[in-house]
Protein backbone atom coordinates (compact mmCIF):
# COMPACT_ATOMS: atom_id res chain seq x y z
CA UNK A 1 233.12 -89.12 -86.35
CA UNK A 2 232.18 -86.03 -84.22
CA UNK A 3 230.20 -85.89 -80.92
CA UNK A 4 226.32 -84.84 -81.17
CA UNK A 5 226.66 -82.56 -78.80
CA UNK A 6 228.49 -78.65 -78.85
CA UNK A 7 230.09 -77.47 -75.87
CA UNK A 8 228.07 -74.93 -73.37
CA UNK A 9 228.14 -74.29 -69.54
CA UNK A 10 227.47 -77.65 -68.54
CA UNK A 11 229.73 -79.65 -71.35
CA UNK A 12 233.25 -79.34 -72.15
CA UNK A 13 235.55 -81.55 -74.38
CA UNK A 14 239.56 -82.37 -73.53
CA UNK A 15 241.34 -84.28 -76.32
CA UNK A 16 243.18 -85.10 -73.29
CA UNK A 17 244.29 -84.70 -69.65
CA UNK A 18 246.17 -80.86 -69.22
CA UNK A 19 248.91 -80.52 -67.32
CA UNK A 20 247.49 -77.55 -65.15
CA UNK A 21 244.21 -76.77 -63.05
CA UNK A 22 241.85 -76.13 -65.43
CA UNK A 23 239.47 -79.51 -64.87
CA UNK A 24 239.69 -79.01 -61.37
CA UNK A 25 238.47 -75.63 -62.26
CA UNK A 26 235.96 -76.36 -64.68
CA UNK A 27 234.34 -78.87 -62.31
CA UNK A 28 234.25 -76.21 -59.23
CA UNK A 29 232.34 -74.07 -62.02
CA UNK A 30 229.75 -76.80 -62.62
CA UNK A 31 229.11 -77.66 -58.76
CA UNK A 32 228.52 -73.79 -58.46
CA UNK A 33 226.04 -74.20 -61.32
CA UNK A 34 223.60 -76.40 -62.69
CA UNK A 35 226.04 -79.45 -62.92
CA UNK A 36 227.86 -80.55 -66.13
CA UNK A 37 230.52 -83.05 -67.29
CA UNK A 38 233.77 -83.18 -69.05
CA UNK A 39 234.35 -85.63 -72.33
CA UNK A 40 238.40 -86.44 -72.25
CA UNK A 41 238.77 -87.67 -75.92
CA UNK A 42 237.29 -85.60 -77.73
CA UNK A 43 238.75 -82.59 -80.09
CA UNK A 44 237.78 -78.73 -79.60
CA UNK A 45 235.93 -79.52 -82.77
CA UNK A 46 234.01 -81.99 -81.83
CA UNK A 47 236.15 -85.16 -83.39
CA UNK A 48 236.15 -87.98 -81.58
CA UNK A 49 239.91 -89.16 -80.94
CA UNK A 50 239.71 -91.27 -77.80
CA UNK A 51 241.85 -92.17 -74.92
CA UNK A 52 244.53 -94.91 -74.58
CA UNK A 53 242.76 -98.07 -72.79
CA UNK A 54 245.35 -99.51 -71.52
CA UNK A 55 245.76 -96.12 -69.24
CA UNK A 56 241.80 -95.52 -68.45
CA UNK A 57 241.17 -97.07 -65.15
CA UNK A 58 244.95 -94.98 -64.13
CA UNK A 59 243.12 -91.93 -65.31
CA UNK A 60 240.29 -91.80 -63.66
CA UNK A 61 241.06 -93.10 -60.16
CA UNK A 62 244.25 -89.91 -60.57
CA UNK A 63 241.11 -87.12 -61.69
CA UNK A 64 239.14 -88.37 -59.04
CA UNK A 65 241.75 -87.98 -56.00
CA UNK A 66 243.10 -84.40 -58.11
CA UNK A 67 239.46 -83.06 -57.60
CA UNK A 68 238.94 -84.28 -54.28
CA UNK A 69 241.90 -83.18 -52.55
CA UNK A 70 241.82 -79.96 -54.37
CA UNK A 71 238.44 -78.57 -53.76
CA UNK A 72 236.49 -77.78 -51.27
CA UNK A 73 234.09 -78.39 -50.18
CA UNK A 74 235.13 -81.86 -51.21
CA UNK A 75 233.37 -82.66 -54.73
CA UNK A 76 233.32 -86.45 -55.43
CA UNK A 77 232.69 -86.64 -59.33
CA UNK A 78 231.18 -89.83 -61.24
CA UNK A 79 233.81 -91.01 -63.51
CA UNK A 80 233.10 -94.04 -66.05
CA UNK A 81 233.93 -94.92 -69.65
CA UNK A 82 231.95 -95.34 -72.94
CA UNK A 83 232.57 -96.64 -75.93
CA UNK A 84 231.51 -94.42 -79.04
CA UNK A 85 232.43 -95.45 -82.80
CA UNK A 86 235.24 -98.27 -81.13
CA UNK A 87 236.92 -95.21 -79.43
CA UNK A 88 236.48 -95.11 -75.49
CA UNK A 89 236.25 -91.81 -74.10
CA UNK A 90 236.30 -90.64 -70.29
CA UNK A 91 233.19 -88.97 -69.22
CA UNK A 92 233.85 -87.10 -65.80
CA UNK A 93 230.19 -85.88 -64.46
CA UNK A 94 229.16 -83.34 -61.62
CA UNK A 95 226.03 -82.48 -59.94
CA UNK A 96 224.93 -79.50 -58.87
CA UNK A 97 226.27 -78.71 -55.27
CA UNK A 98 224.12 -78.01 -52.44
CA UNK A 99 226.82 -76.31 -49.86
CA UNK A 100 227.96 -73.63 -52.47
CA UNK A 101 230.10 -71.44 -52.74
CA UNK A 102 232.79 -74.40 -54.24
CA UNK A 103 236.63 -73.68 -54.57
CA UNK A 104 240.03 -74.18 -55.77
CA UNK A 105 241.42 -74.82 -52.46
CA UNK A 106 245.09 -73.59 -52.31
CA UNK A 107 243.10 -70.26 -53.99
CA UNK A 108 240.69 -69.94 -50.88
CA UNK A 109 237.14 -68.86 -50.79
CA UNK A 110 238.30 -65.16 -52.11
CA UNK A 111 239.85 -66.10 -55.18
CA UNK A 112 239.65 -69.40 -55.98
CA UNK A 113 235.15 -69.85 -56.85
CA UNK A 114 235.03 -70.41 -60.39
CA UNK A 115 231.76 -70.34 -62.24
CA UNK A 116 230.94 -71.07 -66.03
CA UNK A 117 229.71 -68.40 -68.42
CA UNK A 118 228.73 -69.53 -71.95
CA UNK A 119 231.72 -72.33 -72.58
CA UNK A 120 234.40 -70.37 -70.08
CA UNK A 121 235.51 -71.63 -66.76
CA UNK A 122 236.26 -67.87 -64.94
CA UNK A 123 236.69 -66.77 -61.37
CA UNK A 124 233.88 -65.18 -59.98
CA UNK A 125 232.97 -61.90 -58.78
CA UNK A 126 232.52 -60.79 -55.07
CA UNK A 127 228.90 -59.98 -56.41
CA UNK A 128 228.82 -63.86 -57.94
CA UNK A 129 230.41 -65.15 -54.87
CA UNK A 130 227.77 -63.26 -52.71
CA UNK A 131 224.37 -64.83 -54.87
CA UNK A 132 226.20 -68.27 -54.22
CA UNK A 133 226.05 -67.95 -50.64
CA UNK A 134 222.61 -66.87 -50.88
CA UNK A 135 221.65 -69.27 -53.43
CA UNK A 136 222.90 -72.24 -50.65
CA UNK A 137 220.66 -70.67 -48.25
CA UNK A 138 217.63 -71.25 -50.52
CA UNK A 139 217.20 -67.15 -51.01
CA UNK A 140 217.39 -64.76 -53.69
CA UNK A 141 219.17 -61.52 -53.78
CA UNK A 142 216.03 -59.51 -54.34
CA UNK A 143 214.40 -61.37 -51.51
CA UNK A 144 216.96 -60.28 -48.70
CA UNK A 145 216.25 -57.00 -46.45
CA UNK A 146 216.97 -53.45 -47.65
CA UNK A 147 218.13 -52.36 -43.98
CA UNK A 148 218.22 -48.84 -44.70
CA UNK A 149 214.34 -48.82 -45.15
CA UNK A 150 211.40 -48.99 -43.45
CA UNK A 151 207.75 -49.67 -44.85
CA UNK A 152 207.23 -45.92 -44.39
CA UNK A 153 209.31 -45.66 -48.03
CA UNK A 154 207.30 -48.08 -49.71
CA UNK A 155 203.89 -46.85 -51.68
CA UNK A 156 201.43 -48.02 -49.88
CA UNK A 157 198.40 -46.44 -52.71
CA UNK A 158 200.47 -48.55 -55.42
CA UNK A 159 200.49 -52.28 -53.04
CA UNK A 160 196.89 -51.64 -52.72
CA UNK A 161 196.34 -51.27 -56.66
CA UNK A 162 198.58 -54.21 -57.45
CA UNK A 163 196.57 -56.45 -54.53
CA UNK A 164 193.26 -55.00 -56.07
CA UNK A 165 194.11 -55.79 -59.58
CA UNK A 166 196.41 -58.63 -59.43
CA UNK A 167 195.34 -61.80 -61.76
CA UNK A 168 195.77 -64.39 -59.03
CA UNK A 169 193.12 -62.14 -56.82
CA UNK A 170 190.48 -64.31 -57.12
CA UNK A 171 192.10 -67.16 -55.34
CA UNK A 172 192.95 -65.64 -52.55
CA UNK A 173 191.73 -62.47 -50.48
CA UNK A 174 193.81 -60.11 -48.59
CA UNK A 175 192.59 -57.10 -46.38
CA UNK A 176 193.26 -53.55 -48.15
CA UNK A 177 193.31 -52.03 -44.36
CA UNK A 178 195.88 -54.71 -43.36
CA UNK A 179 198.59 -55.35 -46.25
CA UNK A 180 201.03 -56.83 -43.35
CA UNK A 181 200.18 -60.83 -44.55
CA UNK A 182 199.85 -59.82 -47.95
CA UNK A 183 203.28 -57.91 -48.23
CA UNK A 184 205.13 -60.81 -46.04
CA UNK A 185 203.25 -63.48 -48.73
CA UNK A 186 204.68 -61.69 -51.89
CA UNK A 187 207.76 -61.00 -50.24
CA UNK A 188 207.86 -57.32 -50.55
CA UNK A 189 208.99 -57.41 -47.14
CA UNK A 190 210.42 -59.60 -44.47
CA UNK A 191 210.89 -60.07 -41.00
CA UNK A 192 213.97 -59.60 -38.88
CA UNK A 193 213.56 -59.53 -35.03
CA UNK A 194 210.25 -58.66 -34.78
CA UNK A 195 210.78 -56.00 -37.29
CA UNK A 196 209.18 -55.67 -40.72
CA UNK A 197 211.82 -54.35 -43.15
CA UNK A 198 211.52 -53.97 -47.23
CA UNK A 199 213.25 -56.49 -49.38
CA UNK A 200 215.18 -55.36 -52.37
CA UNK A 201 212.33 -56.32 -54.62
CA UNK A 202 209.80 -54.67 -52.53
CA UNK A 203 211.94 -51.68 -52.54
CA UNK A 204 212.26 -51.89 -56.60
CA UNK A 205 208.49 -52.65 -57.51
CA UNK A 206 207.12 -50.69 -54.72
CA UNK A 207 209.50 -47.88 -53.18
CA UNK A 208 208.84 -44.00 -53.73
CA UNK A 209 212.29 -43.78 -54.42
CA UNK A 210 213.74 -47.20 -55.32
CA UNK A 211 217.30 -45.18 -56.43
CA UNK A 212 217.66 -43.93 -52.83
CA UNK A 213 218.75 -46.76 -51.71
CA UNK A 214 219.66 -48.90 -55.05
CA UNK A 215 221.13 -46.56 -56.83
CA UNK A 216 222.47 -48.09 -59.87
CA UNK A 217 218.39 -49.80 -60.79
CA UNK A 218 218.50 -47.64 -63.66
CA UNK A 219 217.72 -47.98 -67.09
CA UNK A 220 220.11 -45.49 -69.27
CA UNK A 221 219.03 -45.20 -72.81
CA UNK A 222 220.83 -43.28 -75.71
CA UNK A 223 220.42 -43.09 -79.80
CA UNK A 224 223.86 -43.01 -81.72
CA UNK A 225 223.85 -41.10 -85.21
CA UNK A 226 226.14 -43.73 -86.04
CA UNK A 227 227.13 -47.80 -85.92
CA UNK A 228 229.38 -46.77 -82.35
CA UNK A 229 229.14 -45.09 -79.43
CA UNK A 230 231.65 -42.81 -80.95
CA UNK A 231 229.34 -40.94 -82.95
CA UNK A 232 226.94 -38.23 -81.66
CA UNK A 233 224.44 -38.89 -79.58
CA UNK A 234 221.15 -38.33 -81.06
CA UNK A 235 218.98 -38.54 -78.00
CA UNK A 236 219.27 -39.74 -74.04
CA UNK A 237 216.99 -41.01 -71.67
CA UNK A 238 217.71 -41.99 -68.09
CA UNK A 239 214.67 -44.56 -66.68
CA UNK A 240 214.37 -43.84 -62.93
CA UNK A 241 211.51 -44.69 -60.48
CA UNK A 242 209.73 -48.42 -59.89
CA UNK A 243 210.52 -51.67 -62.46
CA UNK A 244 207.52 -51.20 -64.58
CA UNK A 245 207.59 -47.40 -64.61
CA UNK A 246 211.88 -48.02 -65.72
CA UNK A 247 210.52 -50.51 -68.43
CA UNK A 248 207.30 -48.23 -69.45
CA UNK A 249 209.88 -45.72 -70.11
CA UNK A 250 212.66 -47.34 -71.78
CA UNK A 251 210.40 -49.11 -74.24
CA UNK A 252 208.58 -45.88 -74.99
CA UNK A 253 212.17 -44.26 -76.15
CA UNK A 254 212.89 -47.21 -78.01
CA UNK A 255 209.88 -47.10 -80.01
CA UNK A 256 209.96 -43.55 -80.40
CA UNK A 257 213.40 -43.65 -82.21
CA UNK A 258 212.26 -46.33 -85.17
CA UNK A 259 210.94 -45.93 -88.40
CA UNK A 260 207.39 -47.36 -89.58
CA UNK A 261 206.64 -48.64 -92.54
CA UNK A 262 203.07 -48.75 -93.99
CA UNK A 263 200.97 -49.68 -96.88
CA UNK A 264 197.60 -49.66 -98.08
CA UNK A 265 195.42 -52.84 -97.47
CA UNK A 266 192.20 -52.46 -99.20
CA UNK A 267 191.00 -49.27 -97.56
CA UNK A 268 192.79 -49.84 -94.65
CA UNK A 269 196.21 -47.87 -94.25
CA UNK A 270 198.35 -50.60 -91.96
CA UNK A 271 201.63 -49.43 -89.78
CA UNK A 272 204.56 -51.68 -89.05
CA UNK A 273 207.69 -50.94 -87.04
CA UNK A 274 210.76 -51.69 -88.40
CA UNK A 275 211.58 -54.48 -86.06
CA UNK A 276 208.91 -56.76 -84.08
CA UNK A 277 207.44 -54.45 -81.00
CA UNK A 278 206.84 -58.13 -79.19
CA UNK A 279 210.74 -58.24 -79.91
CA UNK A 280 211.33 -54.85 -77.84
CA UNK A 281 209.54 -55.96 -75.65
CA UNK A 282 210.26 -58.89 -74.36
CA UNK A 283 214.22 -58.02 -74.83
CA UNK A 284 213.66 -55.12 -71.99
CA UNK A 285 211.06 -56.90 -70.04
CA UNK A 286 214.22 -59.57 -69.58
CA UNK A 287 217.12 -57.32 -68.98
CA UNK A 288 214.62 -55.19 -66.03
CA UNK A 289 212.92 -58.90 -64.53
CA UNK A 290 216.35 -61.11 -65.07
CA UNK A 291 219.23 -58.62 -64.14
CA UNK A 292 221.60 -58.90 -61.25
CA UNK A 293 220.86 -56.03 -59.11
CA UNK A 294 223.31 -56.92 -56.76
CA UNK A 295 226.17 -55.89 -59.24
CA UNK A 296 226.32 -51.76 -59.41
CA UNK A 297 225.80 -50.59 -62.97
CA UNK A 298 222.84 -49.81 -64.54
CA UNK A 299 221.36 -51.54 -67.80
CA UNK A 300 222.50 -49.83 -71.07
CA UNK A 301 219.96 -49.32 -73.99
CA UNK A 302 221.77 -48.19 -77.31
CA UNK A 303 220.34 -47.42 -80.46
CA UNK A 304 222.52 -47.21 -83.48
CA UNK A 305 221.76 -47.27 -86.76
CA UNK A 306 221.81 -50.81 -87.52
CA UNK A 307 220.85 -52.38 -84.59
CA UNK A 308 219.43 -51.79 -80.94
CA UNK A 309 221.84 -53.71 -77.85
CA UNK A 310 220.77 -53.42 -74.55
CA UNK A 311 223.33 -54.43 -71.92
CA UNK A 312 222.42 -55.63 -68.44
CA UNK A 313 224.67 -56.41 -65.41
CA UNK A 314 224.96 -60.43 -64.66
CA UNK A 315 224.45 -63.72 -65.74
CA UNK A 316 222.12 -65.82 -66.91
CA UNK A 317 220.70 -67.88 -64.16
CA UNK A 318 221.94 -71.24 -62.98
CA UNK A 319 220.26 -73.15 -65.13
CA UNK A 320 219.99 -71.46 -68.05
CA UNK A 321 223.05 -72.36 -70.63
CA UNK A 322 224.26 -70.08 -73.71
CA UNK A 323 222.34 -72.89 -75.79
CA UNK A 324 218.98 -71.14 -74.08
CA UNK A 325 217.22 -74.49 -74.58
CA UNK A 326 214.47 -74.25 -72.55
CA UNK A 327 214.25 -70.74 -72.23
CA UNK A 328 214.13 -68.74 -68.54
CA UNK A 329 213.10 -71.69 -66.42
CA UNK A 330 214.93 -70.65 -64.15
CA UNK A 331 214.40 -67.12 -62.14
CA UNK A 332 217.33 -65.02 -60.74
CA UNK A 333 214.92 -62.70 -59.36
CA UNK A 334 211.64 -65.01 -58.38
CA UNK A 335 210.09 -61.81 -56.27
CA UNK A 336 210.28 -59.31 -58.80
CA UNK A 337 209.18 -62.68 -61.26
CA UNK A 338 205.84 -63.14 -60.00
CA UNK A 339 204.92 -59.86 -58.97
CA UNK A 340 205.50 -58.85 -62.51
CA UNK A 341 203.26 -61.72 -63.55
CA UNK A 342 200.88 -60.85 -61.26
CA UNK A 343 200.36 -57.47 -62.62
CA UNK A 344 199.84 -58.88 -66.05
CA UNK A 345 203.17 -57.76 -67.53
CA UNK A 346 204.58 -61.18 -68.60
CA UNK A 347 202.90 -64.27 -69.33
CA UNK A 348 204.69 -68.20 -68.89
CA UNK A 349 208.14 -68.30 -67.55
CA UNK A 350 210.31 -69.13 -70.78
CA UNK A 351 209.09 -67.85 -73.37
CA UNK A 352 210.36 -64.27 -73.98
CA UNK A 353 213.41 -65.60 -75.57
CA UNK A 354 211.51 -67.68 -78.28
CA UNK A 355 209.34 -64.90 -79.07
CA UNK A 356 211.96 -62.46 -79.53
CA UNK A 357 213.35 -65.12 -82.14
CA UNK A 358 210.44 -66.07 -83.75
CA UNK A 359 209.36 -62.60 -84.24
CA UNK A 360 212.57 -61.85 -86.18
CA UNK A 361 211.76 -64.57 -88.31
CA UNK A 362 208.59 -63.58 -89.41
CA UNK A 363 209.96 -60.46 -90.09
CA UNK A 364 212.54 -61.83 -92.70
CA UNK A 365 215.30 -60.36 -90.32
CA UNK A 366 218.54 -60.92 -89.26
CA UNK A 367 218.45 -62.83 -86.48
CA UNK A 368 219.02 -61.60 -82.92
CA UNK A 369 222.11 -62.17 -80.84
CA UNK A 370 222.39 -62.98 -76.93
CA UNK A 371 226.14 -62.55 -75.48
CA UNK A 372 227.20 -63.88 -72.17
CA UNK A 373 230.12 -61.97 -71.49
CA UNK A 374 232.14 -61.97 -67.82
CA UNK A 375 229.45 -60.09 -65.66
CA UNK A 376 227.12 -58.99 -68.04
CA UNK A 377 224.66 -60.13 -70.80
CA UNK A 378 224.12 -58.53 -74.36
CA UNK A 379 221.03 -58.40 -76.11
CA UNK A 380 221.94 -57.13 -79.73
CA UNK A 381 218.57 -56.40 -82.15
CA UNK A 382 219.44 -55.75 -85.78
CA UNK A 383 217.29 -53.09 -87.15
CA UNK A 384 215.80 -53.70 -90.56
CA UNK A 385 217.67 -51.75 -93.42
CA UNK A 386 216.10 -49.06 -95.52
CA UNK A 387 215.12 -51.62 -98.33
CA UNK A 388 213.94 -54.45 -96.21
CA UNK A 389 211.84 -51.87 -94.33
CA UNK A 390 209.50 -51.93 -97.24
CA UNK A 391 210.47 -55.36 -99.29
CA UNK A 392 210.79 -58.45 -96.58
CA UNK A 393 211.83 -61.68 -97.28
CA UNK A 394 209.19 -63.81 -97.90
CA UNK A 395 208.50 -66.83 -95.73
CA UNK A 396 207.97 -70.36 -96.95
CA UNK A 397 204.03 -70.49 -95.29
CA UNK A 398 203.54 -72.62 -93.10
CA UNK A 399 201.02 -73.25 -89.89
CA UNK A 400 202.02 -71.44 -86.83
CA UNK A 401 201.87 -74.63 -84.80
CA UNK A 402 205.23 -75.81 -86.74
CA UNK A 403 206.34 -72.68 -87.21
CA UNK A 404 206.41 -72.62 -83.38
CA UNK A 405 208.62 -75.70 -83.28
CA UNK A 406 210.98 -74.06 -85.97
CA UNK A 407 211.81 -71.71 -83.47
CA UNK A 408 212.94 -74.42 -80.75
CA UNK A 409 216.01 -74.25 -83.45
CA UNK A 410 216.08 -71.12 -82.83
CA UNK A 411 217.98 -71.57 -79.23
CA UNK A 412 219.03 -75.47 -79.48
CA UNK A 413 220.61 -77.33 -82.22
CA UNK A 414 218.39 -80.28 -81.43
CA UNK A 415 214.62 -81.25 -80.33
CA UNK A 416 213.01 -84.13 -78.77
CA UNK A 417 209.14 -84.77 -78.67
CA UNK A 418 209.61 -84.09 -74.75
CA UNK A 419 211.16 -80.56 -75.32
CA UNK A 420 208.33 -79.66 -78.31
CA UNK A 421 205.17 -80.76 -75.08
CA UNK A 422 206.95 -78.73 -72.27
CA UNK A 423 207.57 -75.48 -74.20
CA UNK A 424 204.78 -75.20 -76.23
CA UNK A 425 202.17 -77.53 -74.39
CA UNK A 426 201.42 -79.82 -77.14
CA UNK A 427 199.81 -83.23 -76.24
CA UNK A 428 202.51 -86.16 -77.04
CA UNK A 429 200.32 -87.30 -80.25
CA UNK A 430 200.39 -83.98 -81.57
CA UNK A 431 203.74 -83.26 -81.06
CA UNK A 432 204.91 -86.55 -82.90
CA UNK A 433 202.73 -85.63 -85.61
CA UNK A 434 203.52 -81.89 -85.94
CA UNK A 435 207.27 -83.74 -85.83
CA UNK A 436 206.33 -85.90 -88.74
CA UNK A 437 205.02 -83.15 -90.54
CA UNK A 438 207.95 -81.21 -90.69
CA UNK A 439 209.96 -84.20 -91.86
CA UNK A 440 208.10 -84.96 -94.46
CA UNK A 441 208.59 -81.08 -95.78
CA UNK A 442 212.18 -82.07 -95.49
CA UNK A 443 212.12 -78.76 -92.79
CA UNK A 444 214.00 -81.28 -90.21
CA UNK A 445 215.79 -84.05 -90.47
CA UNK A 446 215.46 -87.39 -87.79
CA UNK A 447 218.39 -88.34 -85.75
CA UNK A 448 218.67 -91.75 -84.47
CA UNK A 449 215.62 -94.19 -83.38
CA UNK A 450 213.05 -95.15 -80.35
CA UNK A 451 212.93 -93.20 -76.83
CA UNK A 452 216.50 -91.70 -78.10
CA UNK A 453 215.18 -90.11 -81.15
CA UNK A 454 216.24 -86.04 -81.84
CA UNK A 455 215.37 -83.72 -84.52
CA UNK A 456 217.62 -81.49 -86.58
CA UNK A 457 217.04 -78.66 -88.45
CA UNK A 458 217.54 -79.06 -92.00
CA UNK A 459 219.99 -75.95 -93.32
């Protein structure tokens, strides 16, 4: 029998105990994180092989004393056993820590903070190490002072527009002569000792020259004549200036470099990029809002000719796993975040990632990749082939609504009613029923019974 579950940032199976560090590690990397747990007796693929009994209670009260006496701060894991198809397994379980950053002791706070990227247990960055510390102190990096500033480099014609225009403006007035309370509110600067400095984000969204003084926020894009950045390049653009003018920019060179399709529809002669726009979109909206701009480095935009990848420095944020269940509910950058949302550039937290998929899917596409590498993420966009440009593959029709739920798939191997009302705001009875809908097509397939019940995508 194998486990339910696949590995990802906050699960990991051992088919036993190793001889070496690498628990210890892997549960420094989950206290530095969103939490997790290890599953001793279980195979890398997922069999279920079990532990010796007659050993358990030895085994746990030796991982427990290991990973307290080697970390610190001290982590005290939950340890207990269950019983799955009459083999017991060990299930060792950590929280999310509070006093971050967490390390291998005899390593020390330099080289010893291990974090987890995709299914990897690796030693962090000074950058990482750096957003931990600032992540304990309830801030984010885009939130902290830009020293070198003063509110004389920040546009003060441009905070007045976004103030004016903003779509929260209604409930709540600020002054256009005084933008002081307005600029401390939104965080686009702070105080320090009676002082008002920029933040980072202010600096980005609102500076006359945000590259001044963050000189790697930089969007550089480039079109290969080629599948590798060995062949000629075609056509360059570097992005400079605020976020949305870098994005504006970067998306408009995209576009520009991909062919459109069109056909006749009654009288009507209808256009059609290759790939989704909301797909280009969203991809660059999330590599500008959800970098790390605390790592130098610039984010990448490559065109070749079968695909588009656009490569941004950092991580995904603590709570977001390679599984991308739930999309961004999480946000690295929560001032850059809401002002962005505020000018009306993206809509509800989360769901950038499941229209990027589902977009592909209506095209008849290949469908998009997302890499977590160590210290960067990949976005990779296949472009649609000369054929499939005017012949798609045609879609079994159905509604949108479960169409919408198909896409859940899309970043998690299984649903629940709960996950189907929190990302797409069904009501419960709707969601059960859209659920029993797609069973009956055969489209998904039920997995066990009651509270505990999951859905599967049929292949």
């Amino acid at each position: 029998m194998k486990y339910s579950e696949q590995e990802s940032s906050s699960l990991e199976f051992k088919q036993e105990i190793p001889k070496n560090e690498q628990i210890i590690k892997t549960i420094i990397g989950f206290c530095n994180q969103q939490g997790g747990k290890i599953i001793i007796g279980i195979d890398n693929d997922r069999t279920i092989v079990g532990i010796d009994e007659s050993k358990a209670q030895e085994m746990m009260e030796y991982l427990e004393k290991a990973i307290l006496d080697a970390s610190f701060p001290p982590i005290l894991v939950q340890t207990y056993l269950q019983r799955i198809d009459d083999k017991t397994v060990l299930f060792l379980e950590a929280s999310s820590g509070s006093n971050k950053p967490y390390y291998l002791k005899k390593e020390g706070r330099e080289k010893g903070v291990y974090i987890r990227l995709g299914r990897s247990t690796v030693r962090a960055t000074p950058e990482m190490i750096e957003e931990l510390k600032l992540e304990s102190r309830g801030m984010s990096f885009d939130s902290t002072p830009v020293y070198q500033a003063t509110t004389d480099h920040l546009n003060q014609k441009k905070i007045n527009k976004f103030l004016k225009q903003r779509k929260s403006a209604k409930l709540k007035k600020y002054s256009q002569s005084d933008t002081t309370p307005a600029m401390l509110a939104y965080k686009i600067t702070t105080q320090e000792h009676n002082q008002a400095l920029p933040t980072v984000g202010g600096i980005l969204l609102f500076g006359n020259e945000p590259q001044f003084f963050l000189s790697e926020a930089r969007i550089m894009c480039n079109q290969f004549l080629g599948v590798d950045i060995h062949h000629k390049v075609n056509a360059s653009k570097e992005c400079l200036g605020t976020l949305d003018e870098q994005f504006q920019t970067a998306y408009d060179f995209v576009i520009s470099r991909l062919y459109i399709s069109w056909e006749i529809v009654g009288v009507l002669r209808q256009e059609r990029l290759e790939i989704p726009e909301v797909a280009i979109r969203e991809t660059i909206m999330n590599a500008v809002i959800h970098r790390n701009y605390h790592i130098p480095g610039p984010t990448k935009i490559a065109i070749f000719n079968d695909r588009i990848e656009v490569f941004t420095p950092g991580s995904f944020p603590k709570q977001v796993s390679l599984n991308l269940k739930s999309g961004f509910t999480y946000l690295h950058n929560p001032v850059i975040a809401k002002i962005f949302r505020e000018m009306g550039l993206i809509e509800n937290f989360g769901l950038g990632l499941i229209k990027i998929f589902s977009s592909y899917q209506e095209y008849g596409l290949k469908a998009p990749q997302i890499i977590e590498g160590e210290g960067y993420i990949k976005y990779i966009l296949p472009r649609a082939t000369p054929e499939n440009i005017i012949t798609r593959t045609k879609q079994k029709k159905i509604s949108e609504d479960l169409n919408n739920i198909l896409n859940l798939f899309t970043v998690s191997d299984q649903i629940t009613v709960s996950d189907v009302i929190q990302q797409l705001h069904f009501t419960r009875p709707t969601a059960t029923r859209k659920l029993a809908e797609l069973s009956q097509k055969k489209l998904v397939k039920k997995i066990g019974k009651g509270r505990g019940m999951k859905y599967r995508k049929v292949v």
